[in-house]
Protein backbone atom coordinates (compact mmCIF):
# COMPACT_ATOMS: atom_id res chain seq x y z
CA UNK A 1 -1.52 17.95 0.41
CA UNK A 2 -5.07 18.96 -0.53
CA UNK A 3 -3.91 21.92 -1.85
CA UNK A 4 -1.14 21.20 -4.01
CA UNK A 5 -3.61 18.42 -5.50
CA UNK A 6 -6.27 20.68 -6.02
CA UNK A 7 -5.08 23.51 -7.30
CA UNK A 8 -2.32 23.26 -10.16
CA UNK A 9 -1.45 27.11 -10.54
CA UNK A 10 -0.61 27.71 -7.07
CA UNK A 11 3.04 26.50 -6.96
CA UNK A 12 4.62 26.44 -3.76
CA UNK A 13 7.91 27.97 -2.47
CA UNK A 14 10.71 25.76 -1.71
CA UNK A 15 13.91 27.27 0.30
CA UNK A 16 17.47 25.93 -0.32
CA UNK A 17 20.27 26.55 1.82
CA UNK A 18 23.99 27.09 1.60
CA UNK A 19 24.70 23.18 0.84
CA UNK A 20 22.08 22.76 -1.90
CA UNK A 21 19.25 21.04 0.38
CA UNK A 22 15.90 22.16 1.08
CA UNK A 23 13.87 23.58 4.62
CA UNK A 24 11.32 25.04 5.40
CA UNK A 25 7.55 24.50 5.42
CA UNK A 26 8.14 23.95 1.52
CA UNK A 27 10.38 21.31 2.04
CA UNK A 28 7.73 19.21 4.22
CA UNK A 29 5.19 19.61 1.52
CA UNK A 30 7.84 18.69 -1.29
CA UNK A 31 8.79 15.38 0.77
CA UNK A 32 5.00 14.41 1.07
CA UNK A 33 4.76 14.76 -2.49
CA UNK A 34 7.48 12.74 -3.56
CA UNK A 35 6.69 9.57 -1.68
CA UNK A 36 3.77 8.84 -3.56
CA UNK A 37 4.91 10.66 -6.82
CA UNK A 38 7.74 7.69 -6.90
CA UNK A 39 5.63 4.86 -5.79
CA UNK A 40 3.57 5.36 -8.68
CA UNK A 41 5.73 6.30 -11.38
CA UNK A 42 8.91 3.35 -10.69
CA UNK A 43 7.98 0.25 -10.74
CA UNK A 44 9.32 -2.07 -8.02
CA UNK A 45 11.29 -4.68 -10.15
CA UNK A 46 13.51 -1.72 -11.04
CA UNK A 47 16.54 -3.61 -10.22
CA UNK A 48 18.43 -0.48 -9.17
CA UNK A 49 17.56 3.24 -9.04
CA UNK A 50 20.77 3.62 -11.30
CA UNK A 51 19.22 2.19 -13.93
CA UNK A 52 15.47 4.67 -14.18
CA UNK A 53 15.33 5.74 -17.71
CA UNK A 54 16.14 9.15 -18.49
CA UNK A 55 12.28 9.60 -19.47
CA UNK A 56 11.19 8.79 -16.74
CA UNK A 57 13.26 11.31 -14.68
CA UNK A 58 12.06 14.02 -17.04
CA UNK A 59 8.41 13.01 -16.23
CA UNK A 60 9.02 12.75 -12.42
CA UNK A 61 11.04 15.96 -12.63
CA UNK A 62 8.35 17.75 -14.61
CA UNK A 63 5.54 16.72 -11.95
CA UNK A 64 7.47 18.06 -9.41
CA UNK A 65 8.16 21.16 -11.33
CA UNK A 66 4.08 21.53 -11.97
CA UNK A 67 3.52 21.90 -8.09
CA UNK A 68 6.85 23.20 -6.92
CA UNK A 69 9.01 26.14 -8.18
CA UNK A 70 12.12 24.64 -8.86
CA UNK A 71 14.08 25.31 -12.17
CA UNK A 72 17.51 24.94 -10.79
CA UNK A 73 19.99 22.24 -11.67
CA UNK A 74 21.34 21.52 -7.92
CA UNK A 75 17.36 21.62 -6.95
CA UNK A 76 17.32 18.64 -10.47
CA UNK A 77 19.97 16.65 -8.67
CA UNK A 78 18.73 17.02 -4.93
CA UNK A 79 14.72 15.81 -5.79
CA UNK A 80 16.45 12.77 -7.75
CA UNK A 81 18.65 11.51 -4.98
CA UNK A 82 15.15 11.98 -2.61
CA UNK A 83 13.33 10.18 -4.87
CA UNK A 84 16.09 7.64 -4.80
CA UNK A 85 16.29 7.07 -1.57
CA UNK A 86 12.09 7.14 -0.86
CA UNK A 87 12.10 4.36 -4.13
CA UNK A 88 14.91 2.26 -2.30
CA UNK A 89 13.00 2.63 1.11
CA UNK A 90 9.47 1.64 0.05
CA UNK A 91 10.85 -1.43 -2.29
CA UNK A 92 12.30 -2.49 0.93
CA UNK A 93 9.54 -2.13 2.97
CA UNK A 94 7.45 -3.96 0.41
CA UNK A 95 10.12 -6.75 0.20
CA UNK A 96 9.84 -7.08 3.86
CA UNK A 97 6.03 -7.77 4.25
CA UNK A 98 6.33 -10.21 1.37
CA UNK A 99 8.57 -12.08 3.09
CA UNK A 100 7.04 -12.24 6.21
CA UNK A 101 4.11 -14.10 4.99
């Protein structure tokens, strides 16, 4: 992850198969990135992922587009439903260990 912090002109190669979802050693460093990419960006009393604000998207999609070359609509729709899903994950995590104490 050091690199793709570091260095902002070096954008890394992601591989999409057949069915429009990503592999490869690309694909690892594209699903470290988006974890905390959408921690920081979505706040956590989002009521539902449905609801994000279309600027918003544009800003996530844009950071991922700085570090990663991606330009393709099915690669658009495939990044949102990860970030989706890694949102909906660490709200529930979060809403676990508050409720535990």
């Amino acid at each position: 992850m050091k690199d793709i912090a570091k260095d902002p002109n070096n954008k890394l190669w992601v591989e999409y198969n057949f069915m429009g979802e990503a592999y490869g050693s690309g694909s690892v460093k594209l699903s470290s990135y988006l974890g905390p990419l959408v921690r920081e960006h979505v706040p956590v009393t989002l009521s539902s992922w449905t609801k994000l604000s279309e600027s918003l998207k544009i800003v996530l999609w844009k950071s991922v587009q700085a570090r990663f070359e991606l330009d393709e609509d099915y690669q658009w729709k495939s990044i949102l439903q990860q970030l989706g899903c890694l949102w909906r994950s660490s709200k529930s995590r979060l809403v676990t260990q508050i409720l535990k104490e």
